[in-house]
N, C-alpha and C. Protein backbone atom coordinates (compact mmCIF):
# COMPACT_ATOMS: atom_id res chain seq x y z
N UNK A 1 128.93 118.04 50.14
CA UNK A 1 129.04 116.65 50.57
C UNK A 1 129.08 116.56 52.09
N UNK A 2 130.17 117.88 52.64
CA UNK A 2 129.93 117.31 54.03
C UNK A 2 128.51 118.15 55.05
N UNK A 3 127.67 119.20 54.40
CA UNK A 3 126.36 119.14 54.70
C UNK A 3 125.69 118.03 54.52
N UNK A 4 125.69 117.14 53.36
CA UNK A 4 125.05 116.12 53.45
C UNK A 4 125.30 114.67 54.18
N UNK A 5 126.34 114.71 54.96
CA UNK A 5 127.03 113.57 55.42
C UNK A 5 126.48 114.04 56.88
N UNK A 6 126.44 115.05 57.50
CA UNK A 6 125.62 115.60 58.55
C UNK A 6 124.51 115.60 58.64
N UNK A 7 123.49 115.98 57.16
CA UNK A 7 122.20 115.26 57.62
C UNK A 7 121.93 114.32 57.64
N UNK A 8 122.85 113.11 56.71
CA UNK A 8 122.52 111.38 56.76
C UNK A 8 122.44 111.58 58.62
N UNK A 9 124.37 111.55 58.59
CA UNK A 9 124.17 111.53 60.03
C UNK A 9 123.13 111.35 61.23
N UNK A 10 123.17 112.50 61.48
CA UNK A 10 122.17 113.69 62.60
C UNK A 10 120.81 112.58 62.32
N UNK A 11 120.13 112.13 61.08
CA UNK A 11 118.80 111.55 60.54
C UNK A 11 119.36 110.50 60.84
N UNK A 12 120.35 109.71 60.72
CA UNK A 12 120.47 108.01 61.62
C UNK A 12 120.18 108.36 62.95
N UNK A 13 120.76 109.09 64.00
CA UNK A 13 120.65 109.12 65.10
C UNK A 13 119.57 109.56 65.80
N UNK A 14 118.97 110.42 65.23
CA UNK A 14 117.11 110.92 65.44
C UNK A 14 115.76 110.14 65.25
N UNK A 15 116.26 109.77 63.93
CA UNK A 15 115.42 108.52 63.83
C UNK A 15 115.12 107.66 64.92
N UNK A 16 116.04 106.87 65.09
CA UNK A 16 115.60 106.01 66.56
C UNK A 16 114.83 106.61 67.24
N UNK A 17 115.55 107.90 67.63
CA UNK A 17 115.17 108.65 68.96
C UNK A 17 113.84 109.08 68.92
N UNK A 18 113.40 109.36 67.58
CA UNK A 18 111.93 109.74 67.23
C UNK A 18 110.70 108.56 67.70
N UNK A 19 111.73 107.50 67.02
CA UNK A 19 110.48 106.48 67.53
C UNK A 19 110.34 105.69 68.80
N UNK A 20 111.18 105.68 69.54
CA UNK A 20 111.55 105.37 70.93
C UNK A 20 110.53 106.44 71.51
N UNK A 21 110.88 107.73 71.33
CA UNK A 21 109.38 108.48 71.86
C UNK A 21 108.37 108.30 71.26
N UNK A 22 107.88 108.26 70.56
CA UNK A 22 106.54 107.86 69.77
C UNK A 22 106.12 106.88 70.79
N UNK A 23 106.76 105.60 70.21
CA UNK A 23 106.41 104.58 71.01
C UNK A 23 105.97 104.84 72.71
N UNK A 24 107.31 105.36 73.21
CA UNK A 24 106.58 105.92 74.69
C UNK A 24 105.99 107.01 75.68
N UNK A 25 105.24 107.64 73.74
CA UNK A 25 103.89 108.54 74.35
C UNK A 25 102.72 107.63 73.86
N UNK A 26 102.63 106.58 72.56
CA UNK A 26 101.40 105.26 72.62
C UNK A 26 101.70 105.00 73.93
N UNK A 27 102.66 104.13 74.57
CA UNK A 27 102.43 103.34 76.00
C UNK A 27 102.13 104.52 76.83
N UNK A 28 102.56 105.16 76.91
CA UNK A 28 102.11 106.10 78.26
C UNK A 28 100.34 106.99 78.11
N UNK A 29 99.64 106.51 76.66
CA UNK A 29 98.48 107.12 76.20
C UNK A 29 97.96 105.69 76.83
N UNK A 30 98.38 104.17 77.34
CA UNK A 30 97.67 103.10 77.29
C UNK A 30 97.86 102.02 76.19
N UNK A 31 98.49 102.41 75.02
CA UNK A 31 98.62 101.62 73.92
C UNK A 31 99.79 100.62 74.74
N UNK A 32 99.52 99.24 75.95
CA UNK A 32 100.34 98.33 75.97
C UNK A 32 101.25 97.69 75.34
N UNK A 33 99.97 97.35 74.32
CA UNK A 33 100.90 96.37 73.01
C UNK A 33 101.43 96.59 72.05
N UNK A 34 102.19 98.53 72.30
CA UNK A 34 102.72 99.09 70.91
C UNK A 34 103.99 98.77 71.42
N UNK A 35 105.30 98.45 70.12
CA UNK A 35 106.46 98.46 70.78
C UNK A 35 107.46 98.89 69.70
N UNK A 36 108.76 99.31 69.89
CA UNK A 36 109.64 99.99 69.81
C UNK A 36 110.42 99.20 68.23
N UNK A 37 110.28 99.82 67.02
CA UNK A 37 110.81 98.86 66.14
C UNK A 37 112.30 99.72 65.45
N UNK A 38 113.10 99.66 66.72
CA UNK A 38 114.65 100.19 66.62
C UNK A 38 115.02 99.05 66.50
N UNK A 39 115.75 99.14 65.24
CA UNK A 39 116.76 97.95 65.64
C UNK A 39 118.37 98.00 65.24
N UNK A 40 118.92 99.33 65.85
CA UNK A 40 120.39 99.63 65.60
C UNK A 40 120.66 99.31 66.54
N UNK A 41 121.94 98.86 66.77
CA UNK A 41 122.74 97.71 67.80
C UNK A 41 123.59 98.80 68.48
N UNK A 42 123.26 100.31 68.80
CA UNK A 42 124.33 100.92 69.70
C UNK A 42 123.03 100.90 70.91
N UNK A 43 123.49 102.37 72.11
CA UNK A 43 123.22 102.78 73.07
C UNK A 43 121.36 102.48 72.66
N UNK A 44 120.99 103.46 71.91
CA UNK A 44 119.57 103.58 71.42
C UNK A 44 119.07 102.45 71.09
N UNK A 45 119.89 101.34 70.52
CA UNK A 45 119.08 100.06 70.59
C UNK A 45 118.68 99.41 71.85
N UNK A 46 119.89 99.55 72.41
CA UNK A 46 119.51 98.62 73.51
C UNK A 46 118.29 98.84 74.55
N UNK A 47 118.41 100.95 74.73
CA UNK A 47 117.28 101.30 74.87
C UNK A 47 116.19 100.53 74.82
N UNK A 48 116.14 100.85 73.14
CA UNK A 48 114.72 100.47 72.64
C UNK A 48 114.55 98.97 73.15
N UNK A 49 115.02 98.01 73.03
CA UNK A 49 115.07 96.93 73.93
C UNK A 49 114.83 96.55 75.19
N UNK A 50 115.62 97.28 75.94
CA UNK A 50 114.98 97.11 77.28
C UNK A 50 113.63 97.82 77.58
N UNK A 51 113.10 98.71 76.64
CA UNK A 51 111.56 99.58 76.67
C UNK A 51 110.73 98.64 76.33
N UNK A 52 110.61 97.58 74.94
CA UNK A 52 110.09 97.04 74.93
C UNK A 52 109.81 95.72 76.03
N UNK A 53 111.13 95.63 76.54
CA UNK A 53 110.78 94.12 77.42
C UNK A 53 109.95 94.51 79.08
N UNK A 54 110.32 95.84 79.29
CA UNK A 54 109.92 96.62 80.02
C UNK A 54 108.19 96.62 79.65
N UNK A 55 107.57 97.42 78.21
CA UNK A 55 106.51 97.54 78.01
C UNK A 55 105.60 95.97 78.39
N UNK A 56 106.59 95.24 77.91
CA UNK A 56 105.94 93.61 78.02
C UNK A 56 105.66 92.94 79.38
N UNK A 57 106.62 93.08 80.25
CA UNK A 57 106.33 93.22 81.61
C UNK A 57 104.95 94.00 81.99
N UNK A 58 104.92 95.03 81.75
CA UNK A 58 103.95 95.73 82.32
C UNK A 58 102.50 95.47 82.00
N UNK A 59 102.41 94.81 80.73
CA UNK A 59 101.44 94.16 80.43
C UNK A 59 101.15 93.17 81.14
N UNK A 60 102.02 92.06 81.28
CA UNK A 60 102.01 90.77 81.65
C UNK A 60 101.35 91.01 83.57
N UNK A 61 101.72 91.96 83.99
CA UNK A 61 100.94 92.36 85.34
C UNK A 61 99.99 93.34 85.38
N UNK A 62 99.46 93.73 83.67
CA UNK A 62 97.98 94.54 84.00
C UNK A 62 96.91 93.83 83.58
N UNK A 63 97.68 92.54 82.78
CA UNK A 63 96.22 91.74 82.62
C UNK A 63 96.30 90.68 83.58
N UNK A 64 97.42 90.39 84.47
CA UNK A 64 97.23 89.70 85.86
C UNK A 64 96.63 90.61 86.81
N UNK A 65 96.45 91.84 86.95
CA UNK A 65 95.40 92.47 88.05
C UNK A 65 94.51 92.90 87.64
N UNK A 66 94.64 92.51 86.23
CA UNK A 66 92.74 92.90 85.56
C UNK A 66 92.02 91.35 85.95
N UNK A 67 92.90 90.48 85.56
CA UNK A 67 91.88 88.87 86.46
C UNK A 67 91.91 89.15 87.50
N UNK A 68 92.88 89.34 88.64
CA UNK A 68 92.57 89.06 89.60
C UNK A 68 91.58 90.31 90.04
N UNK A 69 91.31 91.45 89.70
CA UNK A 69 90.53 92.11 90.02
C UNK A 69 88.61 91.87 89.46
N UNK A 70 88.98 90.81 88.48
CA UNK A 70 87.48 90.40 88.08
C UNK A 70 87.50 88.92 89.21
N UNK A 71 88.26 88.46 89.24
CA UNK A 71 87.81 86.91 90.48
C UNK A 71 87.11 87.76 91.32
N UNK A 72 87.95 88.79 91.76
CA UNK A 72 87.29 89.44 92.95
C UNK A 72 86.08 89.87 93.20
N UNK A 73 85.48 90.74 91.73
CA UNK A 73 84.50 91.09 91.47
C UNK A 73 83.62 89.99 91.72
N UNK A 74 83.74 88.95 90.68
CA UNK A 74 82.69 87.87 90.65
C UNK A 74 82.45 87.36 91.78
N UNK A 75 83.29 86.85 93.05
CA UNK A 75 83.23 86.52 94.41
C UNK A 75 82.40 87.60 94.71
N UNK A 76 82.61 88.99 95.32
CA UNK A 76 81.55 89.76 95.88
C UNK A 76 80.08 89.51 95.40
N UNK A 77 80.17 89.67 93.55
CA UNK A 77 78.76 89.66 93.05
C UNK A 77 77.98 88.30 93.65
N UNK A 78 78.75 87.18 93.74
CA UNK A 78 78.13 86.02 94.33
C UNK A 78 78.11 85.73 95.75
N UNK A 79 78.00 86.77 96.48
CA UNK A 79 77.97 86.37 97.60
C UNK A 79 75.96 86.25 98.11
N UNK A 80 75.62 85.65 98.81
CA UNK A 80 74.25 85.56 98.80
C UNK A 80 73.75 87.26 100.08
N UNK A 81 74.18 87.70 100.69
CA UNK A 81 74.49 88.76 101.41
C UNK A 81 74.42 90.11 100.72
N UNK A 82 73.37 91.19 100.60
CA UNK A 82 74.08 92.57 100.12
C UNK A 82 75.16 93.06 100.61
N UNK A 83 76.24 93.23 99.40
CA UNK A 83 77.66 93.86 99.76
C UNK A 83 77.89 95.47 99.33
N UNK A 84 77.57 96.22 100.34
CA UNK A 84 78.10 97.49 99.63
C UNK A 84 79.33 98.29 100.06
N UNK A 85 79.93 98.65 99.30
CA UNK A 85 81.77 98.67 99.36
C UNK A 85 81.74 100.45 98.96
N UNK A 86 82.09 101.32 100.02
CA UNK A 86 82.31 102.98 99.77
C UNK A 86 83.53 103.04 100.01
N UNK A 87 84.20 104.22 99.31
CA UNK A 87 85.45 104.95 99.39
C UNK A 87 85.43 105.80 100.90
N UNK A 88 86.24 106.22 101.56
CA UNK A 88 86.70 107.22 102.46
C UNK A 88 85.83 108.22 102.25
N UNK A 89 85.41 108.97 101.45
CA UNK A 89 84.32 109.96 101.43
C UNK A 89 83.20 109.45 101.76
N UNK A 90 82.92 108.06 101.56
CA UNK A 90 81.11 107.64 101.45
C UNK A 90 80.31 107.59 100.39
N UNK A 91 81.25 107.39 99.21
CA UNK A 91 80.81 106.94 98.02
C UNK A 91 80.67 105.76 97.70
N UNK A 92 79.28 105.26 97.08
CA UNK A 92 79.46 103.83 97.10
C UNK A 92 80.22 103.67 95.66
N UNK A 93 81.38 102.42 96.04
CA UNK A 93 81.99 101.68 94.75
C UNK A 93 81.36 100.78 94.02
N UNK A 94 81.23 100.19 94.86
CA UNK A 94 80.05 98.44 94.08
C UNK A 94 79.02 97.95 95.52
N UNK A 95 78.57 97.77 94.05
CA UNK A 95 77.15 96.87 94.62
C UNK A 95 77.10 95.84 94.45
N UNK A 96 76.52 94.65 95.09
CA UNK A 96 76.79 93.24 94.10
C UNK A 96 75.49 92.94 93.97
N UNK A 97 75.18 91.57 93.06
CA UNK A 97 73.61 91.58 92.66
C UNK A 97 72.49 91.44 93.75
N UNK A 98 72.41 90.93 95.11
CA UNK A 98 72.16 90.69 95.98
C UNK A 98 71.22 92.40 96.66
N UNK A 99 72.28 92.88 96.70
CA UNK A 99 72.05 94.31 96.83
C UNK A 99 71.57 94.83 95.44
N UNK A 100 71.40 94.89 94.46
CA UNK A 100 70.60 95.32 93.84
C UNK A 100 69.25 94.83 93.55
N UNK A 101 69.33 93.55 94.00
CA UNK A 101 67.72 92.42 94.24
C UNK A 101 67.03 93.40 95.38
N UNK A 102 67.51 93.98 96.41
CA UNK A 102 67.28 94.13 98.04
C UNK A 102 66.74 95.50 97.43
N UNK A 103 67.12 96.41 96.05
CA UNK A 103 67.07 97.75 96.38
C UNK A 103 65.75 97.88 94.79
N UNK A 104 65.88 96.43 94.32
CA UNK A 104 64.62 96.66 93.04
C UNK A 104 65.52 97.20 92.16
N UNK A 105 66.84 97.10 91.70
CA UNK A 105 67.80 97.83 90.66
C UNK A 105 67.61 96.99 89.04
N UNK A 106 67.45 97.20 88.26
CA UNK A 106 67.73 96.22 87.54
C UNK A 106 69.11 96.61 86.66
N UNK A 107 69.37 95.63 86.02
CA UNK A 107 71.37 95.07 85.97
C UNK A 107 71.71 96.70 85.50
N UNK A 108 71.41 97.08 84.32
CA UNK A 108 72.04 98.22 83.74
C UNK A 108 72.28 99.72 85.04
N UNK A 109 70.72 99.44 85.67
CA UNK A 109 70.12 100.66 86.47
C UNK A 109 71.52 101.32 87.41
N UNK A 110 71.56 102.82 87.68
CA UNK A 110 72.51 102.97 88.51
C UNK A 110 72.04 102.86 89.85
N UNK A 111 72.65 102.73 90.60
CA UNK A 111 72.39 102.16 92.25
C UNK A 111 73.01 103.88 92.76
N UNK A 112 72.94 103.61 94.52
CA UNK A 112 73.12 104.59 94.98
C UNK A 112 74.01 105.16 95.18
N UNK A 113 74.25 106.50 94.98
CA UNK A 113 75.49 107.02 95.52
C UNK A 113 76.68 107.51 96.46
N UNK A 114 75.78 107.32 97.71
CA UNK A 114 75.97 107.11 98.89
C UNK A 114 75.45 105.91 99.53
N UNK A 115 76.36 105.62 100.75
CA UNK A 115 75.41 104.71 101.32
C UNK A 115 74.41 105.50 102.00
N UNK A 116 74.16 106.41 102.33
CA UNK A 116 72.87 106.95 102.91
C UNK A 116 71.58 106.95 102.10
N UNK A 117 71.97 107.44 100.78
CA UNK A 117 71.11 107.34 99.78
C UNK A 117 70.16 105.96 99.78
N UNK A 118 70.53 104.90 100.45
CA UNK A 118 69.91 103.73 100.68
C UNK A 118 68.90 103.77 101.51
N UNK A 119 67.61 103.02 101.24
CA UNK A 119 66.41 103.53 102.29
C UNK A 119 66.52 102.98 102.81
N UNK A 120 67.14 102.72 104.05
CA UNK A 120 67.00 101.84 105.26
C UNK A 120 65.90 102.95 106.16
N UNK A 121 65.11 102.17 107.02
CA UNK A 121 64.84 102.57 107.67
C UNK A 121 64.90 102.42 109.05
N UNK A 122 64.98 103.14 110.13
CA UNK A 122 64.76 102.51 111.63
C UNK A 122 63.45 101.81 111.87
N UNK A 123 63.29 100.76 112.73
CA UNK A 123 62.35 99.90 112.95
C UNK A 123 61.59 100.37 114.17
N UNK A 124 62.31 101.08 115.29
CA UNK A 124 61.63 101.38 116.38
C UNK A 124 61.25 100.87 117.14
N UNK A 125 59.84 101.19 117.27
CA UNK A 125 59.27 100.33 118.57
C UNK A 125 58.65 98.95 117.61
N UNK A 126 58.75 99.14 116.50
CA UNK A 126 58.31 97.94 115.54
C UNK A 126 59.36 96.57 115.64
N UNK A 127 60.97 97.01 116.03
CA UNK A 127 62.18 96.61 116.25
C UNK A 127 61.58 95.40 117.38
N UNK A 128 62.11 93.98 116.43
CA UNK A 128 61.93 92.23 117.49
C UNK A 128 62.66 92.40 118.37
N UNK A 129 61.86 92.25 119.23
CA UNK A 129 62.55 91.86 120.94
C UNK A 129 63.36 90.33 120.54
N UNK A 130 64.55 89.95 121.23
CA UNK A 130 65.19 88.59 120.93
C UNK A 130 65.74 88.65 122.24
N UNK A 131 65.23 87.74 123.53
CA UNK A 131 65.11 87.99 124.35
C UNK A 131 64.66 88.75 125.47
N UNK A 132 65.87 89.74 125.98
CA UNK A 132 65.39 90.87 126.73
C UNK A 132 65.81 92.26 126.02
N UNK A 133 66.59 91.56 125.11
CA UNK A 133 66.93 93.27 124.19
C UNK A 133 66.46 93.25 122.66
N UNK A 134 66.46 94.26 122.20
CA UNK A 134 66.25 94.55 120.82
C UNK A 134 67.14 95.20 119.96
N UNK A 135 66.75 94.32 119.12
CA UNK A 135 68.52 93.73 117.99
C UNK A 135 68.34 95.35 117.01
N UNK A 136 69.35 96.41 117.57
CA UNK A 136 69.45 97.43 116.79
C UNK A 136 69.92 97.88 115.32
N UNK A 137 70.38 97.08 115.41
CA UNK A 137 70.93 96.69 113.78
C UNK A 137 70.13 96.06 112.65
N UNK A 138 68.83 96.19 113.25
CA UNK A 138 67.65 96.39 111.97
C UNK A 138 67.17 96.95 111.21
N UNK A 139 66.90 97.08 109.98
CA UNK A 139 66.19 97.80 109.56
C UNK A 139 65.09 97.52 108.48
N UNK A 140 64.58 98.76 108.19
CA UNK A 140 63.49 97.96 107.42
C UNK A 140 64.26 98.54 105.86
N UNK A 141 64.08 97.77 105.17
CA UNK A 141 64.63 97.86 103.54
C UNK A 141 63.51 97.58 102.45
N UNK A 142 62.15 98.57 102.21
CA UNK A 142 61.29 98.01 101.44
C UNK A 142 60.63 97.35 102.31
N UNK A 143 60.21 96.42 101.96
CA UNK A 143 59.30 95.37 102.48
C UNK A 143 59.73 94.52 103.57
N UNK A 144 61.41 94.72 103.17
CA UNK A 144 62.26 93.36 103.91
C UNK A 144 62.75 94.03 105.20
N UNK A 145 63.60 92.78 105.65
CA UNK A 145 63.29 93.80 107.42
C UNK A 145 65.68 92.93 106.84
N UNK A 146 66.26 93.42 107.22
CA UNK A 146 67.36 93.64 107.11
C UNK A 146 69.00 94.00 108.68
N UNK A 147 69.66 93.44 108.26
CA UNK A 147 70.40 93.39 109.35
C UNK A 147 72.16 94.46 108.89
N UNK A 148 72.35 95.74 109.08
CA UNK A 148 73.21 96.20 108.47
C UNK A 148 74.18 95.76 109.59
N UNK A 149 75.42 95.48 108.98
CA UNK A 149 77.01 95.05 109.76
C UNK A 149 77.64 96.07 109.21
N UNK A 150 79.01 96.55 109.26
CA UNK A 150 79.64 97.67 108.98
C UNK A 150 81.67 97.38 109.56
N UNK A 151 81.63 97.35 108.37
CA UNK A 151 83.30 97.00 108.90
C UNK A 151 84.41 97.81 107.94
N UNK A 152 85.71 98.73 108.70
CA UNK A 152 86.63 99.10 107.65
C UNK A 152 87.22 98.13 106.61
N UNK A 153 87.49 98.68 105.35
CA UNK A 153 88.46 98.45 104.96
C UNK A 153 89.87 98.47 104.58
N UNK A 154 90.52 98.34 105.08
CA UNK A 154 91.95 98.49 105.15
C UNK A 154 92.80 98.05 104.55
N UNK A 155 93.87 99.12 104.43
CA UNK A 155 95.27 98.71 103.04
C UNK A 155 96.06 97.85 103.64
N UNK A 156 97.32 97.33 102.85
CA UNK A 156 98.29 96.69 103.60
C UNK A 156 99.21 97.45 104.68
N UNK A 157 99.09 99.29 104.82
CA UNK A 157 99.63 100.01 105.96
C UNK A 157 98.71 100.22 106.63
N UNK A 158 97.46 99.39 106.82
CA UNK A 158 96.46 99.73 107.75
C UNK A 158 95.55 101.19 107.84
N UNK A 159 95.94 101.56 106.51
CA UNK A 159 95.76 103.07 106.37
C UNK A 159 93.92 102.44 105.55
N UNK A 160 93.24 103.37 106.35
CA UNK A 160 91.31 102.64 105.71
C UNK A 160 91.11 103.62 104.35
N UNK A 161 90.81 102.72 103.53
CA UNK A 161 90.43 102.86 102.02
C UNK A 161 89.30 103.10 101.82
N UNK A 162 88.40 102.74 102.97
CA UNK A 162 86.69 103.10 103.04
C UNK A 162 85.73 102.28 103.87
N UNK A 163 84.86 101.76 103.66
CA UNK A 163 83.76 101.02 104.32
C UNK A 163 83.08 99.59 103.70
N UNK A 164 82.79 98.76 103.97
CA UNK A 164 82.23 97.51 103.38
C UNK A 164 80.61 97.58 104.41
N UNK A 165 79.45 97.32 103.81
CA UNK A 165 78.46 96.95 105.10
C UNK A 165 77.65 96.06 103.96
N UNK A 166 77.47 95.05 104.98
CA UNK A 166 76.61 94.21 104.38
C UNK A 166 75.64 94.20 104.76
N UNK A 167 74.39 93.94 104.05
CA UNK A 167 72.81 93.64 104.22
C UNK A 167 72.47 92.79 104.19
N UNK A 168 72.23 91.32 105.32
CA UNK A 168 71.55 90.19 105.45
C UNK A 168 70.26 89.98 105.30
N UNK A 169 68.78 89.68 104.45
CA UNK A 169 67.65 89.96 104.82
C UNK A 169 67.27 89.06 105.92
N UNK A 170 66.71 89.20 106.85
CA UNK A 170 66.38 88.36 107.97
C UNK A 170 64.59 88.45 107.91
N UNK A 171 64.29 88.71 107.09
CA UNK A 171 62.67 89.01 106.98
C UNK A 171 62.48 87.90 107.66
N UNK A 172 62.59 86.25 106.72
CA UNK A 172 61.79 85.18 107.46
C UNK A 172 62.65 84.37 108.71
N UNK A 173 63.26 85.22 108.72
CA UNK A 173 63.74 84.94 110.44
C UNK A 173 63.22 85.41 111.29
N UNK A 174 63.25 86.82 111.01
CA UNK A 174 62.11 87.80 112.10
C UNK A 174 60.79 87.50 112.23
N UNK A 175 60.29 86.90 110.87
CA UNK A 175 58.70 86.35 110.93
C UNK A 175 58.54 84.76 112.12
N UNK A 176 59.70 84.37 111.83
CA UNK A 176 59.70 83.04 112.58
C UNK A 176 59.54 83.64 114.51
């Protein structure tokens, strides 16, 4: 009897404990919306309680920076400007549609992997005089004649995350 009053035991108190981990190797695999179905009213409950309100939180701010990280998206994709956005190495991150119009990509197609990988070309002595100087920041892109800008991007410690450069086509400007 009292072996068996030790395994009731020992099996009330494990139990929880079993599924309190369960539960937070699903959340920690990504399973958000799995949650904790303890419901003994000691130490381990409350646990399990504050894990779940915890798990719920954490949701509630990964599908608030999954929108706000698609507004964002959709703003770049609509910008009328090629936007191309590289990491610190010089990998490109995104492209937006603009830049894939500029490069002949179509939607599925993968784009480049560097920004070098991009055919810009130098214009040279081909390069519009606009005044008395000639606007170096031309290039030729295909057919189109193109204006690259180039600016960091930076964290909130000012520490740079990578590169943004945009591609203006100025073809029928330059023709003008």
């Amino acid at each position: 009897a009292i072996i068996g009053l030790g395994i009731y035991i020992a099996r009330q108190i494990t139990r929880p404990l079993q599924e309190l981990v369960s539960t937070a190797q699903a959340v920690t695999a990504g399973d958000l919306e799995r949650r904790s179905r303890v419901t003994v009213r000691d130490e381990v409950g409350i646990l399990s309680q504050s894990f779940n309100e915890m798990t719920g939180h954490l949701l509630d701010l990964y599908r608030a920076v999954r929108a706000e990280a698609s507004q964002r998206a959709a703003i770049v994709d609509s910008i009328t400007d090629g936007v191309v956005v590289c990491d610190p190495a010089g990998e490109v991150q995104v492209i937006n549609r603009t830049t894939r119009a500029l490069l002949h990509l179509a939607e599925g197609q993968p784009g480049p992997q560097r920004f070098e990988d991009i055919p810009l070309q130098v214009l040279g002595d081909a390069m519009p005089i606009f005044g008395e100087a000639r606007a170096a920041n031309l290039f030729l892109l295909g057919e189109r004649i193109v204006r690259v800008a180039a600016a960091p991007v930076l964290g909130d410690d000012d520490a740079q995350l990578g590169d943004v450069y945009v591609l203006q086509d100025l073809t029928d400007e330059v023709a003008m």
